[in-house]
C-alpha atoms as a PDB file:
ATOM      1  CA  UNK A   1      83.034 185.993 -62.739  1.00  0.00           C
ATOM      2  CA  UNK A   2      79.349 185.613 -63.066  1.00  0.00           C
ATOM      3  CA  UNK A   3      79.446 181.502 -64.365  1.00  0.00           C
ATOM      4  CA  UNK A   4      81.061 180.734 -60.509  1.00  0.00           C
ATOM      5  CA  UNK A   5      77.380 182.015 -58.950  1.00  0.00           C
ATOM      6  CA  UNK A   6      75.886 180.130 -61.454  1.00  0.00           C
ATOM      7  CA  UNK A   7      77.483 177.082 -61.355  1.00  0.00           C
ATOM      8  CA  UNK A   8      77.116 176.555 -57.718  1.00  0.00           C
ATOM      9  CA  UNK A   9      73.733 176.862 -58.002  1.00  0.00           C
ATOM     10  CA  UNK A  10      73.259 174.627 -60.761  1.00  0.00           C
ATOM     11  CA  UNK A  11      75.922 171.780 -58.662  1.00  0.00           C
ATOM     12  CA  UNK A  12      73.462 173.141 -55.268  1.00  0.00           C
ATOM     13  CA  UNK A  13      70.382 172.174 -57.208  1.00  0.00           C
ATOM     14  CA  UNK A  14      71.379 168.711 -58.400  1.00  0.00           C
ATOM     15  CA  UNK A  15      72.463 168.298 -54.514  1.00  0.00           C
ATOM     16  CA  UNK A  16      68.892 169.231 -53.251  1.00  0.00           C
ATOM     17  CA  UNK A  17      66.905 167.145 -56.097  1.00  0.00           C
ATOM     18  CA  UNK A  18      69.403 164.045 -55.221  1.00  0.00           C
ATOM     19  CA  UNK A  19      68.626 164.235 -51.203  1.00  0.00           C
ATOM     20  CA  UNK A  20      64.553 164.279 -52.014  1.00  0.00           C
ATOM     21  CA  UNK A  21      64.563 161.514 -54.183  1.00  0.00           C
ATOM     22  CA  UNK A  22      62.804 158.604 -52.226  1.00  0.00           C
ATOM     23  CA  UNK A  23      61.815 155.447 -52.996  1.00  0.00           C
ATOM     24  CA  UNK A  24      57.819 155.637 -54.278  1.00  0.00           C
ATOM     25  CA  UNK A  25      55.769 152.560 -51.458  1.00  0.00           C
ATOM     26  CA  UNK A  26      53.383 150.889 -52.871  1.00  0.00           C
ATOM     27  CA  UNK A  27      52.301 147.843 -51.057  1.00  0.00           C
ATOM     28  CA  UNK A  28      53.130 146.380 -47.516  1.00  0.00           C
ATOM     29  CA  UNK A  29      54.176 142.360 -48.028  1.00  0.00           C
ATOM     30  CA  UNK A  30      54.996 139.179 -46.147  1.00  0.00           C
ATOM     31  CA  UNK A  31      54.806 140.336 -42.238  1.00  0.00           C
ATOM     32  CA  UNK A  32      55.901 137.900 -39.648  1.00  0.00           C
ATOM     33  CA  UNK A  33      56.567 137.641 -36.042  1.00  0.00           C
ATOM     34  CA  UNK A  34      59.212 135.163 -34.763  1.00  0.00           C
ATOM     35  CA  UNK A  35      60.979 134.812 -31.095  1.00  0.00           C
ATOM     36  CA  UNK A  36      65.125 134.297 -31.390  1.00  0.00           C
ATOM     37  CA  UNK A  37      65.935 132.121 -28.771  1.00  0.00           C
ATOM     38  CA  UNK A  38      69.914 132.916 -28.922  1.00  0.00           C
ATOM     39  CA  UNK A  39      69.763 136.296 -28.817  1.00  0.00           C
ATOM     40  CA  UNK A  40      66.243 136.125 -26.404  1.00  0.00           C
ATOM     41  CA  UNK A  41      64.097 138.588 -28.297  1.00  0.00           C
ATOM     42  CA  UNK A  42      61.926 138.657 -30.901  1.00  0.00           C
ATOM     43  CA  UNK A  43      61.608 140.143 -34.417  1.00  0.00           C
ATOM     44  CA  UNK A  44      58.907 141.396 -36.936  1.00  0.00           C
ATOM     45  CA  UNK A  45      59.252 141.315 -40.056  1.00  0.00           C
ATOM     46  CA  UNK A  46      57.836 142.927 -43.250  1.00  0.00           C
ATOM     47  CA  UNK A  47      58.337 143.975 -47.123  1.00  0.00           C
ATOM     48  CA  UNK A  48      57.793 147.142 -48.946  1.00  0.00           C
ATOM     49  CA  UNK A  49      57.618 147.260 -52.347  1.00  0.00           C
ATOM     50  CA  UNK A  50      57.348 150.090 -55.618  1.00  0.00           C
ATOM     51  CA  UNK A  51      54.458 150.025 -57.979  1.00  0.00           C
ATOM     52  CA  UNK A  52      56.952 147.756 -60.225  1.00  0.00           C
ATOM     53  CA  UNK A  53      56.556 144.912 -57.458  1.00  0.00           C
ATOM     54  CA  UNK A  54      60.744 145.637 -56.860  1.00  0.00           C
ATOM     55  CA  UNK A  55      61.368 145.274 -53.030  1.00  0.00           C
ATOM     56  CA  UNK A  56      63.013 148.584 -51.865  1.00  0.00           C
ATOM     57  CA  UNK A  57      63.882 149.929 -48.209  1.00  0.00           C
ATOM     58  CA  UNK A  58      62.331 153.370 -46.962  1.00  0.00           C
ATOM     59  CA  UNK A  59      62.131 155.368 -43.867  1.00  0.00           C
ATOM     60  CA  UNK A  60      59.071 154.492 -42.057  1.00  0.00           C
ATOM     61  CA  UNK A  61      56.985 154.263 -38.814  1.00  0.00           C
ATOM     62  CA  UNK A  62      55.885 151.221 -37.123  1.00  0.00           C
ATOM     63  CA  UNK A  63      52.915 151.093 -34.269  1.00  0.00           C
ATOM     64  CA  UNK A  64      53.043 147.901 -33.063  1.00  0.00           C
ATOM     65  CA  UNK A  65      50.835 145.901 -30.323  1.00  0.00           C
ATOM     66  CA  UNK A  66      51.281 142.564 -29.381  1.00  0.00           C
ATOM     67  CA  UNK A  67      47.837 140.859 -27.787  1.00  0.00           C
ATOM     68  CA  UNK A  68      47.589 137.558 -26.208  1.00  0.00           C
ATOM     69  CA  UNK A  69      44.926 134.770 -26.938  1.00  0.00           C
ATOM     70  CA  UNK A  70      43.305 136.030 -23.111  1.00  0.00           C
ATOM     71  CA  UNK A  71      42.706 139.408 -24.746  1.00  0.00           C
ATOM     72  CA  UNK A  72      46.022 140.827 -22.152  1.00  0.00           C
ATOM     73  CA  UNK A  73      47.961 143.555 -24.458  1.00  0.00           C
ATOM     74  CA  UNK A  74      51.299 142.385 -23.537  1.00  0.00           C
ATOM     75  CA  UNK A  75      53.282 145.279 -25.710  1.00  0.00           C
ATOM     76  CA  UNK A  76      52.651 148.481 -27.249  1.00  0.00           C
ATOM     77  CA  UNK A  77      55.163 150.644 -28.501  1.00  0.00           C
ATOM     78  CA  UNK A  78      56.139 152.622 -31.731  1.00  0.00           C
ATOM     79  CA  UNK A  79      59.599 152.170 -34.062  1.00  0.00           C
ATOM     80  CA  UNK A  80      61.544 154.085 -36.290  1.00  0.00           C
ATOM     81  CA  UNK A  81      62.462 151.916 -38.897  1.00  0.00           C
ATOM     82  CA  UNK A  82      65.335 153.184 -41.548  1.00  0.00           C
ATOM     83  CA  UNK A  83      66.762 151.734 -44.842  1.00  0.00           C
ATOM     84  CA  UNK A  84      69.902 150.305 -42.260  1.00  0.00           C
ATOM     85  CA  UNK A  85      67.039 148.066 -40.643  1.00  0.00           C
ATOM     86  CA  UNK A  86      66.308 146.138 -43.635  1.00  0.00           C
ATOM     87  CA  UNK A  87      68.683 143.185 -45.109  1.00  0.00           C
ATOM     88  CA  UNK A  88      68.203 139.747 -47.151  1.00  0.00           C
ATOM     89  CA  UNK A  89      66.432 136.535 -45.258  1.00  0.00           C
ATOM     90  CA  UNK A  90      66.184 133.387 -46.406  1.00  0.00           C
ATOM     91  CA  UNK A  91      63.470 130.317 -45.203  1.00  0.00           C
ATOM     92  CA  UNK A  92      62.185 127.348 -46.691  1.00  0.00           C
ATOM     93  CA  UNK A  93      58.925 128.602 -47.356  1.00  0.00           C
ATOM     94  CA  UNK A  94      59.534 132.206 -48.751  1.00  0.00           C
ATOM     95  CA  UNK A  95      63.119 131.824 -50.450  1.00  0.00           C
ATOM     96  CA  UNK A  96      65.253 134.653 -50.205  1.00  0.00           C
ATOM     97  CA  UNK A  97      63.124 138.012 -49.475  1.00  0.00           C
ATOM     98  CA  UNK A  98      64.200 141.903 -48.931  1.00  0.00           C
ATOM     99  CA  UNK A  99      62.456 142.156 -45.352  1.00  0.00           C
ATOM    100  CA  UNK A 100      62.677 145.114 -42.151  1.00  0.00           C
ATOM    101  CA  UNK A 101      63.774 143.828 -38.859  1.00  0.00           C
ATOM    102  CA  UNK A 102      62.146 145.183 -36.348  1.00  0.00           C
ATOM    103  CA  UNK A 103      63.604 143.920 -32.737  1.00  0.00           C
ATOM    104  CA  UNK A 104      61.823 143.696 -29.597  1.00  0.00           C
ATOM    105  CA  UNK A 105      63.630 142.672 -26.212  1.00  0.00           C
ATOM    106  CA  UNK A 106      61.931 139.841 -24.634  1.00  0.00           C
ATOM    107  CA  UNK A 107      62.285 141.906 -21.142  1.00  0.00           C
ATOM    108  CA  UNK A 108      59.894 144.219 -23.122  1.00  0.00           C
ATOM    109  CA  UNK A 109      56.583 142.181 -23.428  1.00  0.00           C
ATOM    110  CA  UNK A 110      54.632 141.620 -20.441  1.00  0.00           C
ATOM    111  CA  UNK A 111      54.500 137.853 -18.693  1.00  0.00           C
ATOM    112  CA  UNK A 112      50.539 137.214 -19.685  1.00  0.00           C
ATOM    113  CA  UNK A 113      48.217 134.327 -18.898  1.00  0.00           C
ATOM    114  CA  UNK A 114      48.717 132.710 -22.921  1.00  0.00           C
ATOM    115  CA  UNK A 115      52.160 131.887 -24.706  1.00  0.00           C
ATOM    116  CA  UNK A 116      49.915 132.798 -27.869  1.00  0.00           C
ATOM    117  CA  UNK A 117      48.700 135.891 -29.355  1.00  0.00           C
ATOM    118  CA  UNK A 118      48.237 138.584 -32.222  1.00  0.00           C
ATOM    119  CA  UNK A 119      51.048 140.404 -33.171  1.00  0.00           C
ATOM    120  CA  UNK A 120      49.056 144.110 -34.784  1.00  0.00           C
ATOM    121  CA  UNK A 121      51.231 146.668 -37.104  1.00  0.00           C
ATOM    122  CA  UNK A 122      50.699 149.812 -38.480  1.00  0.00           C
ATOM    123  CA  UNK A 123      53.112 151.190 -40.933  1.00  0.00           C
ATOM    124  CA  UNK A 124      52.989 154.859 -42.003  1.00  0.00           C
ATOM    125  CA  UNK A 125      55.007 157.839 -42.933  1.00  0.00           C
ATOM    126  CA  UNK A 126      53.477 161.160 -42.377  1.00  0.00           C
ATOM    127  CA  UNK A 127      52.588 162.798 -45.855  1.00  0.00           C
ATOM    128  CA  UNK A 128      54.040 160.228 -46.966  1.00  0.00           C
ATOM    129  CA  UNK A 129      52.395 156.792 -46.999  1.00  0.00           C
ATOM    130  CA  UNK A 130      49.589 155.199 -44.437  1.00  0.00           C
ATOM    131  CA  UNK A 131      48.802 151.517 -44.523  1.00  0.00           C
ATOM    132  CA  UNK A 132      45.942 149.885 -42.663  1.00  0.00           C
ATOM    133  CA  UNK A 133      46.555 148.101 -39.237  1.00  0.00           C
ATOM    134  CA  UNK A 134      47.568 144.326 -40.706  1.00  0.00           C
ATOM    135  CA  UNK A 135      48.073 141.489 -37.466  1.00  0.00           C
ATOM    136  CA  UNK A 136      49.901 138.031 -37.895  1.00  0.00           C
ATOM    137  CA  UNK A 137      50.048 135.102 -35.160  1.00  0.00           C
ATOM    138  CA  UNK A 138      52.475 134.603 -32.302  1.00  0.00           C
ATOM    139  CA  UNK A 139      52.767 131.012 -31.648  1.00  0.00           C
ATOM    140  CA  UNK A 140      53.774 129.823 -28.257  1.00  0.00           C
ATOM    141  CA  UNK A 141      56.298 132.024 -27.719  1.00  0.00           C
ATOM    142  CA  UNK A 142      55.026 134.933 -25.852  1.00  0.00           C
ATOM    143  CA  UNK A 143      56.239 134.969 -22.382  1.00  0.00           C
ATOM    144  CA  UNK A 144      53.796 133.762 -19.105  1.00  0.00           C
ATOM    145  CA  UNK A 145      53.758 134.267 -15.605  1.00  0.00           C
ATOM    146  CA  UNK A 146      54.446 132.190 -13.012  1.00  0.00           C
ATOM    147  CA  UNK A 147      52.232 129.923 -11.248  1.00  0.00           C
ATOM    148  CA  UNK A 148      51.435 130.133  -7.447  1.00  0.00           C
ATOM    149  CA  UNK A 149      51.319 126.878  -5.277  1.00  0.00           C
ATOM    150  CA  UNK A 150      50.265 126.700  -1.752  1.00  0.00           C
ATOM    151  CA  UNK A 151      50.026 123.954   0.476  1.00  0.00           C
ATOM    152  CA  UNK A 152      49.982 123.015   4.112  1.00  0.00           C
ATOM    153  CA  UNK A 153      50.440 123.829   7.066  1.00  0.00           C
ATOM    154  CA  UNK A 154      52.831 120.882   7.406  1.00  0.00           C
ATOM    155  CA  UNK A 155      52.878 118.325   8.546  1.00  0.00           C
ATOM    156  CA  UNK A 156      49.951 116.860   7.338  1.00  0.00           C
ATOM    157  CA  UNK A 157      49.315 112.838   8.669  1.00  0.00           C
ATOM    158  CA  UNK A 158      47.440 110.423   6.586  1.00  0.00           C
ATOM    159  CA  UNK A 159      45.879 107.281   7.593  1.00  0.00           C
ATOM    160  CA  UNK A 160      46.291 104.448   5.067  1.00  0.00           C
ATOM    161  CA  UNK A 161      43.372 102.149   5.102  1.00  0.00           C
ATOM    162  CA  UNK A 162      42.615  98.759   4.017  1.00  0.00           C
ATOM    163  CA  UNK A 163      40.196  97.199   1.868  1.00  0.00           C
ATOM    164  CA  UNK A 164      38.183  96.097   5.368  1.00  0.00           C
ATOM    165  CA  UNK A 165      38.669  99.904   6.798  1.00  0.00           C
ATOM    166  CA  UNK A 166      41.470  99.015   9.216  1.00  0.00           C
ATOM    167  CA  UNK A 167      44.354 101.577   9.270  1.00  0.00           C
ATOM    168  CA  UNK A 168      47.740  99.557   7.820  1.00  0.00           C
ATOM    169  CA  UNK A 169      50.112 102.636   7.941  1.00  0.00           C
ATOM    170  CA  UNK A 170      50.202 106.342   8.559  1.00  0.00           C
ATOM    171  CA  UNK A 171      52.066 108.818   6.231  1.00  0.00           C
ATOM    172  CA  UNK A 172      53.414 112.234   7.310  1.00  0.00           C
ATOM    173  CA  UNK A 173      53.607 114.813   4.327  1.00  0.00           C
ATOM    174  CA  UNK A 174      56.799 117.208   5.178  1.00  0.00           C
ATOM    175  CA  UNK A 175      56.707 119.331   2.539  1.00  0.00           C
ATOM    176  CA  UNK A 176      55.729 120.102  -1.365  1.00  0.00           C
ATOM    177  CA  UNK A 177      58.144 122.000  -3.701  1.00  0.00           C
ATOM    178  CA  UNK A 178      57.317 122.635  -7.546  1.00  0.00           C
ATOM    179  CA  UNK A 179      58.324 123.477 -10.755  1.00  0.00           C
ATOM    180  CA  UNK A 180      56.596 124.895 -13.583  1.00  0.00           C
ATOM    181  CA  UNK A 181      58.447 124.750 -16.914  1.00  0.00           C
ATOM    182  CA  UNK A 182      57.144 127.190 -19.378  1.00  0.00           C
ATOM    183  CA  UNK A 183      57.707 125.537 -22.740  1.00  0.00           C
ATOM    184  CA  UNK A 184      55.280 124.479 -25.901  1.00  0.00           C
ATOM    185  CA  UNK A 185      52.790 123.306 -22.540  1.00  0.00           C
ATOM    186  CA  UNK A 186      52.925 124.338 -19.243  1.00  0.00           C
ATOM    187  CA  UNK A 187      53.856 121.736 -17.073  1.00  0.00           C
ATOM    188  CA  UNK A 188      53.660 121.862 -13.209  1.00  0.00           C
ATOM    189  CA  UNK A 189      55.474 119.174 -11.295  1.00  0.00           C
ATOM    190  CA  UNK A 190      55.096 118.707  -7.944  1.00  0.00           C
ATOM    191  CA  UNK A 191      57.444 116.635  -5.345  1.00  0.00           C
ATOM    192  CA  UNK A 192      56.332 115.429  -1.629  1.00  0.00           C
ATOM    193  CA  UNK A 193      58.289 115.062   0.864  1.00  0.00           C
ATOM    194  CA  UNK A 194      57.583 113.276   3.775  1.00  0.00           C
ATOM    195  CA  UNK A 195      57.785 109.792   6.412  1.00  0.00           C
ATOM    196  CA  UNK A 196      56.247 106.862   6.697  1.00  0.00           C
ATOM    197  CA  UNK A 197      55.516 106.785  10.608  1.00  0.00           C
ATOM    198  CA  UNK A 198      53.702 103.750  11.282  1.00  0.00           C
ATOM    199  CA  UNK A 199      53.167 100.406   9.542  1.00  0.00           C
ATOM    200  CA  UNK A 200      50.723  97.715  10.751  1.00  0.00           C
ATOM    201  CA  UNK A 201      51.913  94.788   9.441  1.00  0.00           C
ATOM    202  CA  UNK A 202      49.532  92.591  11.494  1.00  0.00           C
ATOM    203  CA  UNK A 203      46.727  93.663   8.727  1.00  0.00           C
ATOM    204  CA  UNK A 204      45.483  91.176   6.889  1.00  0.00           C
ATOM    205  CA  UNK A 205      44.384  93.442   3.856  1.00  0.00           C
ATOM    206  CA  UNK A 206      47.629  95.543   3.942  1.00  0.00           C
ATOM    207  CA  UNK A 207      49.623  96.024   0.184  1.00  0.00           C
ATOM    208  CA  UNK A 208      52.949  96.411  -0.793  1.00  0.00           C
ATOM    209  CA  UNK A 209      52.255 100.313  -1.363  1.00  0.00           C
ATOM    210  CA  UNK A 210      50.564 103.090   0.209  1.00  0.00           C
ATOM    211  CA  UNK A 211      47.822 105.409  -1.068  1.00  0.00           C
ATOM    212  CA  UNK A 212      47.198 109.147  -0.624  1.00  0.00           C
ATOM    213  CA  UNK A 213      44.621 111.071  -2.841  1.00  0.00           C
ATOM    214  CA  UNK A 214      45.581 114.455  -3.668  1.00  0.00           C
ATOM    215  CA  UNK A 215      43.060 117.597  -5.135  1.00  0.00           C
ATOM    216  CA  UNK A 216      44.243 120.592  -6.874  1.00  0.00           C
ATOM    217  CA  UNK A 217      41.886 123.369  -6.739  1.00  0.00           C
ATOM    218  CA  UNK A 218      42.252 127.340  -8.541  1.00  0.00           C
ATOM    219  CA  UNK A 219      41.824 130.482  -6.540  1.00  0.00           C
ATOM    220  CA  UNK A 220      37.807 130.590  -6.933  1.00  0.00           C
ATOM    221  CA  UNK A 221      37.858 126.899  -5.293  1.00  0.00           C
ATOM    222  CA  UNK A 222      37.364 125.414  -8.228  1.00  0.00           C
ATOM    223  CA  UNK A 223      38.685 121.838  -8.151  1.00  0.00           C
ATOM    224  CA  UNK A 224      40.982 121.491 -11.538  1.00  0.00           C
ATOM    225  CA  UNK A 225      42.736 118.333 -10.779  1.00  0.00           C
ATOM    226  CA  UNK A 226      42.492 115.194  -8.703  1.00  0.00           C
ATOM    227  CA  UNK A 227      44.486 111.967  -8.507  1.00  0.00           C
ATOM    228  CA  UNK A 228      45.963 109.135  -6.489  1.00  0.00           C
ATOM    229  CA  UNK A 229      50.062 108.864  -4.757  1.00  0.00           C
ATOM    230  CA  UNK A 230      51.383 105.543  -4.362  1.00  0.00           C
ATOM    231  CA  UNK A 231      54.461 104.937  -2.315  1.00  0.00           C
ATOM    232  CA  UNK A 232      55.652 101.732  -2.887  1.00  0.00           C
ATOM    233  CA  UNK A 233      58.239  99.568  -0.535  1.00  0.00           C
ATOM    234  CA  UNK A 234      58.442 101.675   2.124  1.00  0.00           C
ATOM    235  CA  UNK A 235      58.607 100.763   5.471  1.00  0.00           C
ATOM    236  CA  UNK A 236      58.409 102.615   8.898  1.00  0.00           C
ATOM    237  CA  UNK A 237      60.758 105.461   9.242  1.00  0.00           C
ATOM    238  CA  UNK A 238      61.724 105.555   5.517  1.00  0.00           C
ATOM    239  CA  UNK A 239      61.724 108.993   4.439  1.00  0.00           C
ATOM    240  CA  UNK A 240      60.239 109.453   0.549  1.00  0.00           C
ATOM    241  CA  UNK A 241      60.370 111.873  -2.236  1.00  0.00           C
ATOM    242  CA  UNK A 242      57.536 111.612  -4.810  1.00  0.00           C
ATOM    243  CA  UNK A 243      57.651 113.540  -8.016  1.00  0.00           C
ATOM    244  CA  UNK A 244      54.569 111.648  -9.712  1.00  0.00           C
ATOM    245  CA  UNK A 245      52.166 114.840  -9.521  1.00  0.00           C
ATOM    246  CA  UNK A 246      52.363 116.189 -12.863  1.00  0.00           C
ATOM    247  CA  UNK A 247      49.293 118.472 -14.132  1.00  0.00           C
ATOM    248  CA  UNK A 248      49.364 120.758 -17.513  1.00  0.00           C
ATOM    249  CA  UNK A 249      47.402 123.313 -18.834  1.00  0.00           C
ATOM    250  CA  UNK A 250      47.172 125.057 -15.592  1.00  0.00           C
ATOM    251  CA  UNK A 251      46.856 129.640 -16.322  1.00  0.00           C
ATOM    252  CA  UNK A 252      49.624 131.485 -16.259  1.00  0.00           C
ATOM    253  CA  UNK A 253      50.041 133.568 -13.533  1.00  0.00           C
ATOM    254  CA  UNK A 254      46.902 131.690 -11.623  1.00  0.00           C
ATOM    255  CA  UNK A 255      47.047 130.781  -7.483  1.00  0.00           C
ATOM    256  CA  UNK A 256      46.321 126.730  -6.818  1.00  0.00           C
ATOM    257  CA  UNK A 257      45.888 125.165  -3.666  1.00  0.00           C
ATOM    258  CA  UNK A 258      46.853 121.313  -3.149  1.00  0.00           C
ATOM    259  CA  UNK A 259      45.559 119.693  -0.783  1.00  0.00           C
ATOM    260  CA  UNK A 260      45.923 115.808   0.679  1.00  0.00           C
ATOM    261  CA  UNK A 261      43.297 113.227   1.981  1.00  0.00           C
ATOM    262  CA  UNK A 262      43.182 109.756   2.702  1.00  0.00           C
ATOM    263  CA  UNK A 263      42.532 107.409  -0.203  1.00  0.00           C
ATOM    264  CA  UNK A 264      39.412 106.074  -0.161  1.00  0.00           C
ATOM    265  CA  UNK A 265      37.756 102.420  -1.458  1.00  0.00           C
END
């Protein structure tokens, strides 16, 4: 009767040794930040490995802060990361590699001024394992704001001059309307709408288009932009839609104000 005491301790023993048995960290490889545009969020990535250079899956922490290129800390937050979050990923440059997965929600990280940043991780296990903070780059992917565009009031009438100062048509702005696409560089495109109310076809120096100048200027009146419209073939009455204001590298998230003059010799 005593060996049945006995040998559940001995079979209890073997249970406890086998559940603290962990896999030894040594060094913290090959981190990586990418965004996945089908699933629309974004992953890091990183390796552990033993002191025999094997790559091996643990239970670990993760700090994590993600810091665009205008110094605006888009993301902080802190992961549990278990053995289930690691798997096998293949690329070109790497080969096949034994990587975590950590995944971040792109409705997570803060619209900011820069599609480029710092991506900053901390990796730690209390009593267990601490690595220093290590950072890797976020390449236009990190998601902006919008722009603002203001205009007006409307309607807004231009004179058209010729070369000798004599008016040869007048054009009535309507309205403005743009888009900003957020991609690899921001582009703002801008369409007017608007009449062409008088033509004087008497003048001798008159063309076969019509000139307005346009001005863009940011919300410390700062002029950023400046350029010519020209509406050709129109006649008066037509109606017109221009989409031929297009202006990148505007800031994220910045106000502009357009506004219209008369082209001038």
């Amino acid at each position: 009767m005593k060996r049945l005491p006995f040998l559940l301790n001995f079979l209890l023993l073997i249970w406890l040794c086998g559940c603290s048995v962990s896999p030894m960290i040594e060094t913290l490889n090959n981190w990586s930040f990418q965004y996945n545009e089908g699933t629309n969020d974004y992953s890091i990535f990183f390796e552990l490995r033993d002191k025999s250079g094997n790559s091996i899956s643990a239970d670990v922490d993760v700090d994590i802060r993600i810091v665009n290129d205008r110094d605006e800390e888009v993301f902080k937050g802190t992961s549990s990361v278990s053995p289930d979050d690691f798997g096998h990923y293949t690329s070109e440059a790497q080969g096949e590699q034994y990587l975590a997965n950590i995944r971040i929600p792109a409705s997570e990280i803060t619209p900011g001024a820069d599609s480029s940043g710092k991506v900053y991780l901390t990796v730690y296990k209390a009593d267990v394992v601490a690595f220093d903070e290590v950072n890797c780059d976020a390449f236009y992917c990190l998601p902006i704001k919008d722009i603002q565009l203001e205009s007006g009031p409307f309607p807004i009438e231009l004179n058209v001059k010729g070369f000798d100062g004599v008016i040869t048509s007048k054009i009535q702005i309507d309205d403005v309307t743009y888009e900003f696409e957020k991609g690899y560089r921001p582009t703002l495109t801008v369409t007017i709408s608007g009449t062409k109310i008088y033509s004087n076809n008497n003048s001798y120096f008159s063309s076969g288009y019509d000139v307005i100048s346009y001005k863009l200027y940011d919300s410390e009146n700062y002029m950023v932009d400046s350029g010519n419209v020209y509406l050709n073939s129109l006649n008066q009455g037509d109606k017109f839609k221009d989409e031929s204001i297009i202006i990148y590298d505007l800031i994220p998230g910045e106000t502009y104000t357009l506004k219209f003059t008369e082209y001038e010799f």
